[in-house]
N, C-alpha and C. Protein backbone atom coordinates (compact mmCIF):
# COMPACT_ATOMS: atom_id res chain seq x y z
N UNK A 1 0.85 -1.18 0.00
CA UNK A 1 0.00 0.00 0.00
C UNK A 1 0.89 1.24 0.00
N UNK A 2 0.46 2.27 -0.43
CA UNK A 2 1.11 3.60 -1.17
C UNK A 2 0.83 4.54 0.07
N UNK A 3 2.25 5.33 0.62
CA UNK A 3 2.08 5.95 2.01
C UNK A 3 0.91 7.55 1.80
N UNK A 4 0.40 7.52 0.41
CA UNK A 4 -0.54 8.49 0.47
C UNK A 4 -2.31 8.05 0.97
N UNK A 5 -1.94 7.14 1.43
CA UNK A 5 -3.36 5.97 2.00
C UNK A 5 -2.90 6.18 3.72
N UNK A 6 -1.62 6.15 3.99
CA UNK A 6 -1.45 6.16 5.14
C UNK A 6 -2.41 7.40 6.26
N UNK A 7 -2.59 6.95 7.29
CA UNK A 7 -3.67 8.24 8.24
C UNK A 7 -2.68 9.38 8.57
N UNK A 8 -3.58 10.23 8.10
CA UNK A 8 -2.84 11.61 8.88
C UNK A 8 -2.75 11.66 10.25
N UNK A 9 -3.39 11.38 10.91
CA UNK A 9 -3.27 11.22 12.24
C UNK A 9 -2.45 10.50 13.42
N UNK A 10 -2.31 9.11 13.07
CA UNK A 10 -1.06 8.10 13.76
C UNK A 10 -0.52 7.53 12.77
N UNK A 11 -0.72 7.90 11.20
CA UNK A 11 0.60 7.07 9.91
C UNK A 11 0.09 5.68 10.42
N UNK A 12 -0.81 5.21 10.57
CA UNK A 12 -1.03 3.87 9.91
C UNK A 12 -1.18 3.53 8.65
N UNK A 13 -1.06 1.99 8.17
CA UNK A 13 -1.01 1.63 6.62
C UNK A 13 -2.78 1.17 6.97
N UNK A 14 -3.04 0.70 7.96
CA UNK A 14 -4.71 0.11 7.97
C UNK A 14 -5.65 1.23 7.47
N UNK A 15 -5.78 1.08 6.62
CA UNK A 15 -6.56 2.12 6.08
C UNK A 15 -7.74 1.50 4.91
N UNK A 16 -9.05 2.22 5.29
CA UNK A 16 -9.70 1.56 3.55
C UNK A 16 -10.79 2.65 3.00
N UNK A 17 -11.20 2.51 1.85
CA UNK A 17 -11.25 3.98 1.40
C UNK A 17 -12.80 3.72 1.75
N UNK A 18 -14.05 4.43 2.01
CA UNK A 18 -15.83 4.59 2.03
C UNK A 18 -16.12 5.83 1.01
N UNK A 19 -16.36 5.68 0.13
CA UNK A 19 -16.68 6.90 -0.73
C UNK A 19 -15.43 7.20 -1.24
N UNK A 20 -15.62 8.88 -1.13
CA UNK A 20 -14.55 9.82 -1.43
C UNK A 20 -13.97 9.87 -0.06
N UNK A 21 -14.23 9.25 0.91
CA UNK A 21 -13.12 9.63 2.08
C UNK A 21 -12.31 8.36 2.15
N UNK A 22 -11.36 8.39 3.20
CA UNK A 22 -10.48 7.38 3.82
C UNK A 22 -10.64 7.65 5.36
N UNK A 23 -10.84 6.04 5.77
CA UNK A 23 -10.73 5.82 7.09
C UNK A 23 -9.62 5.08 7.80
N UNK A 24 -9.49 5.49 9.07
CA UNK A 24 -8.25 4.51 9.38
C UNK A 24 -9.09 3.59 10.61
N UNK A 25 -8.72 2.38 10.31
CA UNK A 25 -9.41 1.01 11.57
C UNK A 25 -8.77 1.75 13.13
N UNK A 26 -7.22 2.35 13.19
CA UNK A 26 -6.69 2.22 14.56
C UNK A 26 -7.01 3.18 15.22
N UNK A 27 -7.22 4.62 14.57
CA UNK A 27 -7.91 5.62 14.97
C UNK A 27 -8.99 6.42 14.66
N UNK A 28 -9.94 5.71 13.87
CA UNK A 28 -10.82 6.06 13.12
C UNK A 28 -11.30 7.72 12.73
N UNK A 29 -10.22 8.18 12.84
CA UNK A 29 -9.91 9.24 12.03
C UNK A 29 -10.26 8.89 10.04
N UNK A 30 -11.35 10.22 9.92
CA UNK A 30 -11.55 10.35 8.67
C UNK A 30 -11.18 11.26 7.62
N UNK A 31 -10.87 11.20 6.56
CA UNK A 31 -9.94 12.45 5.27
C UNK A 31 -10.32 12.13 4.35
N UNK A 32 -10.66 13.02 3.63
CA UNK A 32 -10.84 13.54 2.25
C UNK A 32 -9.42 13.59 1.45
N UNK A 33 -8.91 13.42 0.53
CA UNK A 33 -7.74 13.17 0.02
C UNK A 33 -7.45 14.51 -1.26
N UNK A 34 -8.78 14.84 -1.67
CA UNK A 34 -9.38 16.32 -2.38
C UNK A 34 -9.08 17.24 -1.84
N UNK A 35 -9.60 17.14 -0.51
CA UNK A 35 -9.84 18.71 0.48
C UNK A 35 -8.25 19.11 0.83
N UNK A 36 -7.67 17.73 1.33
CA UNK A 36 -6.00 17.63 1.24
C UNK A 36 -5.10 18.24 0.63
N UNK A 37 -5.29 18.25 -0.80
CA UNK A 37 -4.97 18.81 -2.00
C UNK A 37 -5.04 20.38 -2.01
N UNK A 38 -6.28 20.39 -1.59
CA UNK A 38 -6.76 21.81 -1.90
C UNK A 38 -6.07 22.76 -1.12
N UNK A 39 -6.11 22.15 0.06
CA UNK A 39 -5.85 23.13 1.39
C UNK A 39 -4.15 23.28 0.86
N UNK A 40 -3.19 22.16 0.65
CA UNK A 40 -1.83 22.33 0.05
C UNK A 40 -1.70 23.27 -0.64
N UNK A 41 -2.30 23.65 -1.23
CA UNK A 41 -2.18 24.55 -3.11
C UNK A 41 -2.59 25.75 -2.00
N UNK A 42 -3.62 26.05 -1.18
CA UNK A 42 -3.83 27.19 -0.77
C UNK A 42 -2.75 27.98 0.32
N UNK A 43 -2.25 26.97 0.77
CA UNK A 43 -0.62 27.76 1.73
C UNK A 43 0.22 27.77 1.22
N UNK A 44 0.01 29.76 1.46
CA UNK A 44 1.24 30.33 0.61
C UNK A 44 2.76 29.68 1.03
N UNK A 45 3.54 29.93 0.21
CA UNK A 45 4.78 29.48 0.11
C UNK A 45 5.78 30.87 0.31
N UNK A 46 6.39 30.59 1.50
CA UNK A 46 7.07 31.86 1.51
C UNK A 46 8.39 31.72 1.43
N UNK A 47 9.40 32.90 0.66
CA UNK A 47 10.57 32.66 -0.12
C UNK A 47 11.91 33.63 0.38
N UNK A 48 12.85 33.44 0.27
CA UNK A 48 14.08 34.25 0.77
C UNK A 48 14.28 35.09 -0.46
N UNK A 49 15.11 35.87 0.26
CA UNK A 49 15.61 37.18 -1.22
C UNK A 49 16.29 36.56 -2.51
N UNK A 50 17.01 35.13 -2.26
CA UNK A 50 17.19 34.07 -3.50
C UNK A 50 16.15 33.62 -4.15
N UNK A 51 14.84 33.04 -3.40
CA UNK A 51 14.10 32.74 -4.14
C UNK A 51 13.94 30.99 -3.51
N UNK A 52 14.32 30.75 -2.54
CA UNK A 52 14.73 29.96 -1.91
C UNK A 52 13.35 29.67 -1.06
N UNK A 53 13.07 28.40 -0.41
CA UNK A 53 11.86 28.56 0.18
C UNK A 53 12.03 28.08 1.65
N UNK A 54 11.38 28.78 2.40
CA UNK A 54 11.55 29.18 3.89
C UNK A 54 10.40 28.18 4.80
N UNK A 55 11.16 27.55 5.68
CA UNK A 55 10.40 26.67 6.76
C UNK A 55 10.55 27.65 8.07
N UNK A 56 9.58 26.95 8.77
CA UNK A 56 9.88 27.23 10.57
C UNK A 56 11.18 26.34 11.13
N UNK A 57 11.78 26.97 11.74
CA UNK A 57 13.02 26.61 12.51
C UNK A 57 14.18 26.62 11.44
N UNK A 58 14.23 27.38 10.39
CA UNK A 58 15.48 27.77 9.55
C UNK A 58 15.97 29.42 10.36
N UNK A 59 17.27 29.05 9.47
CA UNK A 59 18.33 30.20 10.25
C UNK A 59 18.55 30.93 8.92
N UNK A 60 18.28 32.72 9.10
CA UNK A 60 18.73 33.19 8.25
C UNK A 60 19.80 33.97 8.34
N UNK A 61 20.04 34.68 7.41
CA UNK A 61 20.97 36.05 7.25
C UNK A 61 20.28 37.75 6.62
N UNK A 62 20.32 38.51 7.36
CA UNK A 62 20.02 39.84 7.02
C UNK A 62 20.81 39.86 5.44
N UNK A 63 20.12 40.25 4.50
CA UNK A 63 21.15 41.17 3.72
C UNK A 63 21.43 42.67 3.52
N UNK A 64 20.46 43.31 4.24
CA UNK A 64 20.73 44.65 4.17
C UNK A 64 20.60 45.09 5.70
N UNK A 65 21.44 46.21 5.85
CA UNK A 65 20.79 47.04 7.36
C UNK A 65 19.61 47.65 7.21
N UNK A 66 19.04 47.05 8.85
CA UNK A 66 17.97 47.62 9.08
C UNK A 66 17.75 48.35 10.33
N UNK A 67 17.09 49.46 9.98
CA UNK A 67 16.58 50.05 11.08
C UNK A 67 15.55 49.50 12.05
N UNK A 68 15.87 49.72 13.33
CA UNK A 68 14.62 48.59 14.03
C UNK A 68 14.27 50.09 15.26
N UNK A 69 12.87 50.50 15.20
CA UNK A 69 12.15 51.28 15.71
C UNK A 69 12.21 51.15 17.70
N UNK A 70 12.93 52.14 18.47
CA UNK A 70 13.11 52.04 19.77
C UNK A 70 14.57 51.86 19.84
N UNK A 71 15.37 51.24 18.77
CA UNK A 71 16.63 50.70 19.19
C UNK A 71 17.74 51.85 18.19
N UNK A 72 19.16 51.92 19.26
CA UNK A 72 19.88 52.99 18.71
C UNK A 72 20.20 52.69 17.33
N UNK A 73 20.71 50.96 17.11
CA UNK A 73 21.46 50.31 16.30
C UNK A 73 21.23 50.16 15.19
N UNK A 74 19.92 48.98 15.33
CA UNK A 74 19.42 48.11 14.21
C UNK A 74 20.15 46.98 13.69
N UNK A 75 19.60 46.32 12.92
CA UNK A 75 20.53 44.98 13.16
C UNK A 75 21.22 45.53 11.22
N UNK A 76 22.41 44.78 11.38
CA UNK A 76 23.72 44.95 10.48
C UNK A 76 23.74 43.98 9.22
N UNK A 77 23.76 43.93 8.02
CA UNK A 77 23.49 42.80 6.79
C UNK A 77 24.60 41.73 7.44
N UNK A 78 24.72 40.73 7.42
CA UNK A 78 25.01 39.72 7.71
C UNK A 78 24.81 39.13 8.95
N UNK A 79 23.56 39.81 9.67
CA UNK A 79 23.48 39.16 11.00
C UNK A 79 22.64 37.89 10.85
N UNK A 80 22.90 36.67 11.54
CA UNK A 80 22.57 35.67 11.57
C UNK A 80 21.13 35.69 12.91
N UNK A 81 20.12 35.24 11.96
CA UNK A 81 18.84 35.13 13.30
C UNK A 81 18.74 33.36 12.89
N UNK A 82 18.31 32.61 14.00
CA UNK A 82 18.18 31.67 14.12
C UNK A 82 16.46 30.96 14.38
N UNK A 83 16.16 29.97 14.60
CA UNK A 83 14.96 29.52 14.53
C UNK A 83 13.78 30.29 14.24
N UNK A 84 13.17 30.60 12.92
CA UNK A 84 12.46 31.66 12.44
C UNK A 84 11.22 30.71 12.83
N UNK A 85 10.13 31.69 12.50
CA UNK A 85 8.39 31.43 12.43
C UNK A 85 7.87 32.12 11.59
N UNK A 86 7.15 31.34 10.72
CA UNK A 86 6.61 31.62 9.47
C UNK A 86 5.41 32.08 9.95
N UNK A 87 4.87 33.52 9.49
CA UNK A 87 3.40 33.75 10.28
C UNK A 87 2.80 34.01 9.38
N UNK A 88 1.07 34.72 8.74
CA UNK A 88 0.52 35.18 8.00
C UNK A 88 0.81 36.79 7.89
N UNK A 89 0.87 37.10 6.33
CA UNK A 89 1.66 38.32 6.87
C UNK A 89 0.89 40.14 7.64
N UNK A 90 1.98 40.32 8.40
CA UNK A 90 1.60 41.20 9.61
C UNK A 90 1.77 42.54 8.92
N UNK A 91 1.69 43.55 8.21
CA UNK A 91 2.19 44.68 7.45
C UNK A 91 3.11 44.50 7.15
N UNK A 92 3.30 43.31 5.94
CA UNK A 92 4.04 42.96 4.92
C UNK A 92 5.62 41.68 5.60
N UNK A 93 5.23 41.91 7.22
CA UNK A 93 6.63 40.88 7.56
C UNK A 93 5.79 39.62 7.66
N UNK A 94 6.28 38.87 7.21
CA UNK A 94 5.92 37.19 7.45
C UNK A 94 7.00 36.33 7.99
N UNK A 95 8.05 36.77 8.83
CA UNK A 95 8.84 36.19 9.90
C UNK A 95 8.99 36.45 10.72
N UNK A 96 8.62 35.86 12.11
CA UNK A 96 8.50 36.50 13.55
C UNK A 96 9.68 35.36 13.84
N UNK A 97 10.73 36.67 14.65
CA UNK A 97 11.83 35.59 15.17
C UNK A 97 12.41 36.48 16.33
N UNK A 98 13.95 35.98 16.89
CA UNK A 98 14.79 36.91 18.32
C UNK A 98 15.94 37.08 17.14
N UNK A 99 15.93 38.61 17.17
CA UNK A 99 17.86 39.10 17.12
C UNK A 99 18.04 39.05 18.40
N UNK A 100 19.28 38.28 18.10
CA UNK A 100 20.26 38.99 19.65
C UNK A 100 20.91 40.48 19.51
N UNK A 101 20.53 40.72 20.65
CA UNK A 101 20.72 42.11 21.27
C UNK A 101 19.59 43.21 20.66
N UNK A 102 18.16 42.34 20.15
CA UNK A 102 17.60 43.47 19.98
C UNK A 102 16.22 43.08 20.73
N UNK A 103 15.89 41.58 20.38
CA UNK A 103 14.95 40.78 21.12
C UNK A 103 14.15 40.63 19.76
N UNK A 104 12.48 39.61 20.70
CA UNK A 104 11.33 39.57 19.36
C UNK A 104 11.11 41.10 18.12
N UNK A 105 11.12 40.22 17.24
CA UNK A 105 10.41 41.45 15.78
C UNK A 105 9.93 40.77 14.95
N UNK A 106 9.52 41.65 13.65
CA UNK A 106 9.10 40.66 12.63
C UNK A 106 9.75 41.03 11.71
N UNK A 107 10.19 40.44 10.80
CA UNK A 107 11.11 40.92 9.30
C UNK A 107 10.18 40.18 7.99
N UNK A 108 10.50 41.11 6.91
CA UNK A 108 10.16 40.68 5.71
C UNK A 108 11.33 39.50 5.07
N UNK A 109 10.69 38.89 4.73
CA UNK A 109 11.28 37.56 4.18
C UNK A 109 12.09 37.89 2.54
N UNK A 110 11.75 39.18 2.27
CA UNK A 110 12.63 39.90 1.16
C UNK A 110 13.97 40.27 1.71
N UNK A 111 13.95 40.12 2.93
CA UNK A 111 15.24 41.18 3.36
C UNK A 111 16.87 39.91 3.99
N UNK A 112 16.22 38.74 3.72
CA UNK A 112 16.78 37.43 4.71
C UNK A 112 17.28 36.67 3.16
N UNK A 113 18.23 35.66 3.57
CA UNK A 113 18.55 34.62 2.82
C UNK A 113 18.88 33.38 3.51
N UNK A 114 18.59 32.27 3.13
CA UNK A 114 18.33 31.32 4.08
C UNK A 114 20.06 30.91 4.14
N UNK A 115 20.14 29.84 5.12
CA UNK A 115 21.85 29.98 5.14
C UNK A 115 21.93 28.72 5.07
């Protein structure tokens, strides 16, 4: 059996299809394999200034300086931020993450390259 039969829920192979859905015997958890599809195609895909595509818990790199609002500094093009979060976007940033030495912010995913 083909692991796209497998349950979303505990990855069992016991699985058998009723209709258009799939059931699983061990947790009788039920899915649509359509709606599956659909919902995939509908989350956006978000991309680094390469063009590169961005998960939760990737580490990037600034490429340009930025000014960060309250702080004297701002963070410097090559600063390294670590374990990012991909969010829906907030006035245009769709990465909520920690600089060190500046704390939580959000950055645009135009401004990062994944490392």
């Amino acid at each position: 059996m083909s692991d796209e039969h497998k349950c979303l829920k505990c990855n069992s192979l016991n699985t058998y299809q009723d209709m258009n859905s799939w059931v699983c015997l061990e947790c009788f958890y039920e899915w649509d394999p359509s709606e599956m599809a659909e919902n995939a195609e509908s989350q956006a895909v978000i991309l680094d200034a390469n063009g590169n595509v961005l998960q939760n818990g990737d580490s990037v790199t600034v490429i340009k300086d930025l000014k960060v609002k309250g702080s004297s500094s701002g963070i410097k093009a090559g600063a390294k931020v670590k374990n990012i979060s991909l969010i829906e976007s907030h006035n245009g940033h769709n990465i909520s993450c920690k600089v060190d030495g500046i704390g939580a912010m959000y950055l645009k995913s135009e401004l990062v390259k994944k490392i």
